[in-house]
Protein backbone atom coordinates (compact mmCIF):
# COMPACT_ATOMS: atom_id res chain seq x y z
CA UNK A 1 0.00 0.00 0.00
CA UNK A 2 3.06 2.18 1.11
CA UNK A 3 4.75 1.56 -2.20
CA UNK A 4 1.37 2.31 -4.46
CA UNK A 5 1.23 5.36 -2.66
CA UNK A 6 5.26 6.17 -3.31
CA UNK A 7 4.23 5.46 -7.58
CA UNK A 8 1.70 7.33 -7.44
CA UNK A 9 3.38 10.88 -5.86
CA UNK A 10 6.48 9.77 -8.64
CA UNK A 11 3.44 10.05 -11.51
CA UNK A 12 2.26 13.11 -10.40
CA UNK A 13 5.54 14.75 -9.82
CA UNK A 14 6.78 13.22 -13.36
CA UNK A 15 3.62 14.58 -14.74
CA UNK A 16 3.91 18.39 -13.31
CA UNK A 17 8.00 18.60 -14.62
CA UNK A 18 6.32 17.61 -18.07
CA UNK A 19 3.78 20.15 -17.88
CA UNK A 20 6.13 22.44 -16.93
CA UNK A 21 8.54 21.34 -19.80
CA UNK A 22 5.68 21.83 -22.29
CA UNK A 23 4.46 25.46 -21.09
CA UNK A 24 7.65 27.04 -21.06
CA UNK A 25 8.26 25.23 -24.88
CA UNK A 26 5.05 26.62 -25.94
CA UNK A 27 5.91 30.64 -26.46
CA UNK A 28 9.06 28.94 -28.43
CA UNK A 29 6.69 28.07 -31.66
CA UNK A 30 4.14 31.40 -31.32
């Protein structure tokens, strides 16, 4: 349970650096 919990905070943190990644690339092609 301890180590679903651990995956799941690692997908959401993975998931916020990518939308992070893809806003700040975003201005680049406007």
């Amino acid at each position: 349970m301890l180590v679903q919990l651990l995956i799941w905070m690692i997908n959401i943190y993975s998931f916020i650096i990518l939308a992070r990644v893809l806003i700040s690339w975003l201005p680049d092609i406007n």
